[in-house]
Protein backbone atom coordinates (compact mmCIF):
# COMPACT_ATOMS: atom_id res chain seq x y z
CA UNK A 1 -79.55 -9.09 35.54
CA UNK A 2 -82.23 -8.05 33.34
CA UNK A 3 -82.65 -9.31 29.96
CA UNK A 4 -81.57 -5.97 28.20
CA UNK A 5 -78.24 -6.44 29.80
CA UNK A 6 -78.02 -9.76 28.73
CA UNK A 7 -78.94 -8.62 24.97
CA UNK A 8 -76.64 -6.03 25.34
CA UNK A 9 -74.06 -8.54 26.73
CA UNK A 10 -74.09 -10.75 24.09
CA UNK A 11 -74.03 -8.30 20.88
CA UNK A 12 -70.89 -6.92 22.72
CA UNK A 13 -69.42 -10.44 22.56
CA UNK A 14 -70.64 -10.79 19.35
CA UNK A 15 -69.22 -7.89 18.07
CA UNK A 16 -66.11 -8.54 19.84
CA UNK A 17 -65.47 -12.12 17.82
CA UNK A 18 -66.54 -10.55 14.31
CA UNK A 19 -64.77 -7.60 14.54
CA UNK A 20 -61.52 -9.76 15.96
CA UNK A 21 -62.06 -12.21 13.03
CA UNK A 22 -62.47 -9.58 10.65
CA UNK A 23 -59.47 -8.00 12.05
CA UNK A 24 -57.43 -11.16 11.40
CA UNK A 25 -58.46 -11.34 7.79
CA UNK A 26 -57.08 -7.82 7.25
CA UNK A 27 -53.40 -8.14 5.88
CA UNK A 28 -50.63 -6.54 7.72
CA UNK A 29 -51.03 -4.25 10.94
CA UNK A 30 -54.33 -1.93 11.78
CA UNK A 31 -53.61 1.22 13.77
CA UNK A 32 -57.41 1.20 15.31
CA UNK A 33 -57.79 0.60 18.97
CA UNK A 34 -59.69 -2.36 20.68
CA UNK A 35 -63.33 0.28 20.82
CA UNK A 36 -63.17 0.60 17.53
CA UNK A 37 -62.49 -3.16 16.68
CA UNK A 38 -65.29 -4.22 18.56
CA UNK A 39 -67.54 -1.22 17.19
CA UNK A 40 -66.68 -2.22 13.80
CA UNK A 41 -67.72 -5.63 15.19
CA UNK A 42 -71.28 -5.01 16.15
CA UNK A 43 -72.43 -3.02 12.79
CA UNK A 44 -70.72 -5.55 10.92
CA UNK A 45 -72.73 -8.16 13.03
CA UNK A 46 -76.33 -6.49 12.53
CA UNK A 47 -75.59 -5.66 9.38
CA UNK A 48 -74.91 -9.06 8.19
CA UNK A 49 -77.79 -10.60 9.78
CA UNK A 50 -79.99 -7.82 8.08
CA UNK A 51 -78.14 -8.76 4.53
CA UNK A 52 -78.13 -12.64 5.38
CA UNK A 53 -81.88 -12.77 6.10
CA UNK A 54 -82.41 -10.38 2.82
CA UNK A 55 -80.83 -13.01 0.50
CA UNK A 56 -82.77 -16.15 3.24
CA UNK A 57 -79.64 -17.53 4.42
CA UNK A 58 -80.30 -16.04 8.23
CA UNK A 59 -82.37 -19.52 8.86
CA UNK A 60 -80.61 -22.70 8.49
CA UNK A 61 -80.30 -26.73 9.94
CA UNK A 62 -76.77 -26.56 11.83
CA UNK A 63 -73.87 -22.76 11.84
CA UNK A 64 -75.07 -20.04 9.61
CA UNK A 65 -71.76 -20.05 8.07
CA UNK A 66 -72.99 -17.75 5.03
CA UNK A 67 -74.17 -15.57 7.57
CA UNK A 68 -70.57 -15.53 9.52
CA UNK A 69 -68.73 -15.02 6.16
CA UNK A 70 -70.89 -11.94 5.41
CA UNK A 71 -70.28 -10.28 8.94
CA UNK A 72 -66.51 -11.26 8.47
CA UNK A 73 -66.38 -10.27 5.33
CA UNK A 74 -68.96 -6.87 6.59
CA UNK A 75 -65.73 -6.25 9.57
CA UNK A 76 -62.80 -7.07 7.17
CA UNK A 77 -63.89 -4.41 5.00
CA UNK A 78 -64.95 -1.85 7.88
CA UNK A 79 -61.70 -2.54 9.93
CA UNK A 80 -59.62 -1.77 6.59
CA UNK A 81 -61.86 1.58 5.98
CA UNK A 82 -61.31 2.41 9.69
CA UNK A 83 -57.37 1.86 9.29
CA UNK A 84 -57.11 3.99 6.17
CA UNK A 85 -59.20 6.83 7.69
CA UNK A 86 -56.97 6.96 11.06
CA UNK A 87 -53.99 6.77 8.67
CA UNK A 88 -55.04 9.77 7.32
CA UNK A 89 -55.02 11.61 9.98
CA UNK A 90 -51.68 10.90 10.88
């Protein structure tokens, strides 16, 4: 496996855990399928890094958990967004 594969392969994880987490933090039910979960996910995962290492919080001893929050916090909100745009649809 090359190592763009393995990049690839772990932003895909990645993005699937944030965008599952912030999918969790949503209240009731989302009508968005799994592809757009984990989509949501991975721009909600560079994203926060970007905003994370903006405010210097990217870098620290031990879990970035400021940097998790914000990418939770980064999916929570797209997830939502997503869910009222499908609903609209409807």
């Amino acid at each position: 496996m090359e190592i763009t594969g393995i990049i690839s392969a772990i932003v895909i994880v990645i993005g699937i855990v944030i965008g599952v987490l912030g999918r969790l933090v949503v209240p009731g039910r989302q009508h968005i399928g799994v592809l757009w979960t984990i989509v949501v996910g991975i721009v909600a995962a560079l994203v926060g890094a970007a905003i994370a290492a903006g405010l210097g919080v990217a870098d620290t001893n031990g879990v970035d958990w400021i940097e998790w929050l914000i990418q939770i916090g980064l999916a929570a909100v797209g997830v939502a967004a997503l869910d009222r745009a499908m609903a609209g649809r409807r």
